[in-house]
Protein backbone atom coordinates (compact mmCIF):
# COMPACT_ATOMS: atom_id res chain seq x y z
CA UNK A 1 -10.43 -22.60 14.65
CA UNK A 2 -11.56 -21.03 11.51
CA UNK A 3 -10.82 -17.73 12.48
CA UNK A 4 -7.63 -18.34 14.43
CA UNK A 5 -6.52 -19.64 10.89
CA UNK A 6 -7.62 -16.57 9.15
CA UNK A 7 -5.45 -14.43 11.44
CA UNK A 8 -2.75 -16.33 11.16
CA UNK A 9 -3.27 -15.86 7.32
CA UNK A 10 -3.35 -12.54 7.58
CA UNK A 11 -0.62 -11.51 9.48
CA UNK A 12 0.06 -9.02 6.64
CA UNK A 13 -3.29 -7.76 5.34
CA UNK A 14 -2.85 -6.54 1.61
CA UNK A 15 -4.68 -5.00 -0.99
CA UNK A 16 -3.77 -4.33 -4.67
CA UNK A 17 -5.66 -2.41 -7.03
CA UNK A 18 -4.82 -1.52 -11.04
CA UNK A 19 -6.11 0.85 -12.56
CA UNK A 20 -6.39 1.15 -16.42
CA UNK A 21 -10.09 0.89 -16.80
CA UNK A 22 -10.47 0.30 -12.80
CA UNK A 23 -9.43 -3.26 -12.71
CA UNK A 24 -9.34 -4.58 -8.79
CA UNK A 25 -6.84 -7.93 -8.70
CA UNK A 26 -7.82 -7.85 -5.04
CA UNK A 27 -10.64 -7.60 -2.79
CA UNK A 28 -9.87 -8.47 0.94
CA UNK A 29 -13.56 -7.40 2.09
CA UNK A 30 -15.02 -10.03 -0.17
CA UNK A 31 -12.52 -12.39 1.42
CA UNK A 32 -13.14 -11.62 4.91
CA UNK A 33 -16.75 -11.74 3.87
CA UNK A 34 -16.58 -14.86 2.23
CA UNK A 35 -14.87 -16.52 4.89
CA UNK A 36 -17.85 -15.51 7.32
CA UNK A 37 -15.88 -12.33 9.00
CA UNK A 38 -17.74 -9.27 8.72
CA UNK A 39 -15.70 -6.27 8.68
CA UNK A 40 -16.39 -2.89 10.95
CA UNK A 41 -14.49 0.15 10.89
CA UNK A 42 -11.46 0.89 12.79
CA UNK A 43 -11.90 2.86 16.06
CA UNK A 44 -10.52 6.61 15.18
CA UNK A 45 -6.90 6.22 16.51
CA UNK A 46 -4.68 9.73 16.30
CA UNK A 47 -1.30 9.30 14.75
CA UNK A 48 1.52 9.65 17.51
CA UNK A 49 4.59 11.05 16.97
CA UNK A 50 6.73 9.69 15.09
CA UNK A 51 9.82 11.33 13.49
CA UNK A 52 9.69 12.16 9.54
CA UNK A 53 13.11 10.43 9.29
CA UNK A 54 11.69 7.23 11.07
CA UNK A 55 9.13 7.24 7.57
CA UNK A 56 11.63 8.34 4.94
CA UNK A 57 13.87 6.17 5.85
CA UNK A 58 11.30 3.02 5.83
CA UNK A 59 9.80 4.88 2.74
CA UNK A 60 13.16 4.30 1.09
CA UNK A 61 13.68 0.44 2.30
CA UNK A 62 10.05 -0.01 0.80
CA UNK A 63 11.44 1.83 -2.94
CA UNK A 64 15.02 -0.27 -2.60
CA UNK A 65 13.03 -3.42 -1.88
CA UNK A 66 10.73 -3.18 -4.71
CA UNK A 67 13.41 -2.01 -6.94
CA UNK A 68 15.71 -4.83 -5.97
CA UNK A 69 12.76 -7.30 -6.63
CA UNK A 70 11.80 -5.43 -10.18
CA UNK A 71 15.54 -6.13 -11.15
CA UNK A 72 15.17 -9.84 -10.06
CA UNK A 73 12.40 -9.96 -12.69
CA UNK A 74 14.00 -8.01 -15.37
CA UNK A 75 12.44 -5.22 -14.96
CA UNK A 76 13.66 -1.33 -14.86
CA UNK A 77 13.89 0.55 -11.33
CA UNK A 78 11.07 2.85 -10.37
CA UNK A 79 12.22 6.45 -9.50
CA UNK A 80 10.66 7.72 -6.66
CA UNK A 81 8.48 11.19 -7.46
CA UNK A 82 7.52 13.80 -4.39
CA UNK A 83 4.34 14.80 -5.83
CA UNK A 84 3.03 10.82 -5.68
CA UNK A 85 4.24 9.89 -2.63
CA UNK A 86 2.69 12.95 -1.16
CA UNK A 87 -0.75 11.29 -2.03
CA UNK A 88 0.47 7.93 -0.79
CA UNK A 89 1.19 9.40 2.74
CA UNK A 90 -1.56 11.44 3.24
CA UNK A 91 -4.01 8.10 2.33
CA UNK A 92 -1.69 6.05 4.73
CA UNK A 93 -2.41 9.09 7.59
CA UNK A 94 -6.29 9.02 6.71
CA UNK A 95 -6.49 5.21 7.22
CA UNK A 96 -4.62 5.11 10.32
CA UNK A 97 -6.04 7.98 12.11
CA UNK A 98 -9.13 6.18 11.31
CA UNK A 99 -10.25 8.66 9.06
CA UNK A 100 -10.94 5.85 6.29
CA UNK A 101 -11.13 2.19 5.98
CA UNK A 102 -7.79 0.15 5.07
CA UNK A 103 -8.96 0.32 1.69
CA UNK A 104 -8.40 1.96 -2.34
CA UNK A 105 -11.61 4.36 -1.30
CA UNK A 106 -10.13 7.55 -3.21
CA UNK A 107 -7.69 5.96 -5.46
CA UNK A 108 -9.43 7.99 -7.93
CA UNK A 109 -9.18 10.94 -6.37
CA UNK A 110 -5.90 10.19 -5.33
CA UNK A 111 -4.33 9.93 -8.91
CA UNK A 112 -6.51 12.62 -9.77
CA UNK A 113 -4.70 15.02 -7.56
CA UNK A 114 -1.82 13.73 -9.44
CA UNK A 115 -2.60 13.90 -12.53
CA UNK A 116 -3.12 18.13 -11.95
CA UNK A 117 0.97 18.11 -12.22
CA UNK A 118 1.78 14.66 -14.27
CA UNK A 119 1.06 13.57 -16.90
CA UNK A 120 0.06 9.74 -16.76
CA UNK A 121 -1.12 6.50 -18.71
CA UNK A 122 -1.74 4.22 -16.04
CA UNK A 123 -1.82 4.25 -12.17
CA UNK A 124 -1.90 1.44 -9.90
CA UNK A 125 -1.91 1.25 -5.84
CA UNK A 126 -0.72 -1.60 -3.25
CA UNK A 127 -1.82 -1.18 0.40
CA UNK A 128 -0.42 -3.19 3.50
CA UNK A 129 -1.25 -2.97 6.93
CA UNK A 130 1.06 -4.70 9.93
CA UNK A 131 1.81 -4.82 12.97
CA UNK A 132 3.99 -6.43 15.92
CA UNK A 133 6.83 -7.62 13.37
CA UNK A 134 10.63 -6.93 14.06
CA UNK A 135 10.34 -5.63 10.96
CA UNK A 136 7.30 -4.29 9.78
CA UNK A 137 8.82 -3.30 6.08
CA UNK A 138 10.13 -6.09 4.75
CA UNK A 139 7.37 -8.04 6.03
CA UNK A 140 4.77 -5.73 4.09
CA UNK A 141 7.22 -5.72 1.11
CA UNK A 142 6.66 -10.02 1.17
CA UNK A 143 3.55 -9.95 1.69
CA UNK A 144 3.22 -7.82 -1.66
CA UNK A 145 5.99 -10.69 -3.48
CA UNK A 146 3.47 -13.40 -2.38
CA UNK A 147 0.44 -11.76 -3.48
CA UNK A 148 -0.49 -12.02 -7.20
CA UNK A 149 -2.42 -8.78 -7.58
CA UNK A 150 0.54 -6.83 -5.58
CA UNK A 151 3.29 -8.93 -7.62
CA UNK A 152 1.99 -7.70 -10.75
CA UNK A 153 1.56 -3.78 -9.51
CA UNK A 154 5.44 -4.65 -8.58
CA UNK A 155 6.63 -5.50 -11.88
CA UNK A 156 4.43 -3.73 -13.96
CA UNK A 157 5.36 -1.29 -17.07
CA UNK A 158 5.69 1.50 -14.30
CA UNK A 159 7.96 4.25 -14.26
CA UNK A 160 7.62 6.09 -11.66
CA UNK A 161 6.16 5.51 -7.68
CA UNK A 162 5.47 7.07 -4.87
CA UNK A 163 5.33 5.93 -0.98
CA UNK A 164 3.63 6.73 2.00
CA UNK A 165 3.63 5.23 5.40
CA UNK A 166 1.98 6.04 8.95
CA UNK A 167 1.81 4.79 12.00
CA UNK A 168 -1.28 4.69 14.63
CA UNK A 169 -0.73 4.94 18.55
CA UNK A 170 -1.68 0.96 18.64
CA UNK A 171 1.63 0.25 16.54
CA UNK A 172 -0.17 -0.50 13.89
CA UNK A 173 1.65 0.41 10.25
CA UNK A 174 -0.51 1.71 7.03
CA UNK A 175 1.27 1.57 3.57
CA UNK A 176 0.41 2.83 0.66
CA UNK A 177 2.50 2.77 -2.61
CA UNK A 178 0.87 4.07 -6.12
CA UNK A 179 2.37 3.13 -9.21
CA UNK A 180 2.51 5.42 -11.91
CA UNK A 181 3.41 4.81 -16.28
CA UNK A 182 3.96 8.30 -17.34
CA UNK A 183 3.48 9.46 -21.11
C-alpha cells in the first residue's frame, strides 16, 4: 500500500536545484530513501528517434508555459538562449540514454560550460521525468507549479533559460530547464 501510494505520488518525478552558493530546495533520493525505497540506476536505454521538431516544439510549450505562469506572478518573461538550452538537452539525452541518474549530477559543470560564453550571477536547474500522460508537457510544467523548490526556480529574478528534452525507447520523457540571471 505504501508504495502503491508513493507511485501514485509521483506520477511526475521532479527535482529543483538553486544555485547561488549550491542551495538544493529538493532532494527526491532522500525522499525515496526516507520513505523506505531505495533507488538503483536506470537500465542504459538508447534514445530512439524522434524528430528535432517533435522537441522544439515541446521545448517551446515548456518556455510559453513558464512564461505564461511568470506573468501570472508578476514576473518578467524569460528569453530563451541557444547556448543554455544546448546544456539542458544534452543532460536530458545523458539521463535518458541511461548515461546518468535523473538527477543535478553536473549542474556544475553544466553552467560551467556556460559560463565560457555568458556571463552570469546566478544559475538554477528544474528536472522532470514522465511518462504515459496525453500530455507529457504540461503535466511536467504542473508538476514544477506544485512543487515549492521548482515554483521558486519559476519565478525567480531570472533572465534568461534554456530547455532540453529527450525521450528514451520506453516512452519515458527527461526535462531539464536551467535558469540563468545574467550580469
Amino acid at each position: 500500500m505504501k508504495l502503491g501510494f508513493l507511485l501514485a505520488k509521483l506520477a511526475v518525478l521532479t527535482i529543483a536545484m538553486t544555485v547561488s552558493g549550491c542551495q538544493f530546495s529538493a532532494n527526491l533520493e532522500a525522499g525515496l530513501e526516507d520513505a523506505g525505497i531505495a533507488l538503483s540506476p536506470p537500465p542504459t536505454t538508447p534514445v530512439p528517434a524522434t524528430s528535432d521538431s517533435e522537441f522544439s516544439e515541446m521545448e517551446q510549450q515548456v518556455h510559453e508555459l513558464v512564461n505564461q505562469y511568470r506573468q501570472a506572478q508578476n514576473q518578467p518573461p524569460l528569453t530563451v538562449d541557444a547556448r543554455i538550452s544546448d546544456q539542458a538537452r544534452k543532460h536530458s539525452e545523458a539521463m535518458a540514454r541511461g548515461e546518468m541518474s535523473f538527477s543535478h549530477d553536473g549542474f556544475d559543470d553544466r553552467i560551467k560550460a556556460i559560463g565560457q560564453s555568458l556571463a552570469y550571477r546566478s544559475a538554477g536547474e528544474n528536472l522532470a521525468y514522465n511518462m504515459g500522460y496525453r500530455d507529457p508537457v504540461v503535466s511536467a510544467v504542473e508538476g514544477w507549479i506544485g512543487s515549492p523548490g521548482h515554483q521558486k526556480n519559476m519565478v525567480g529574478a531570472y533572465d534568461l533559460t534554456g530547455i532540453g528534452i529527450a525521450k528514451n525507447a520506453k516512452g519515458e520523457y527527461y526535462y531539464s530547464q536551467i535558469f540563468i540571471k545574467g550580469r
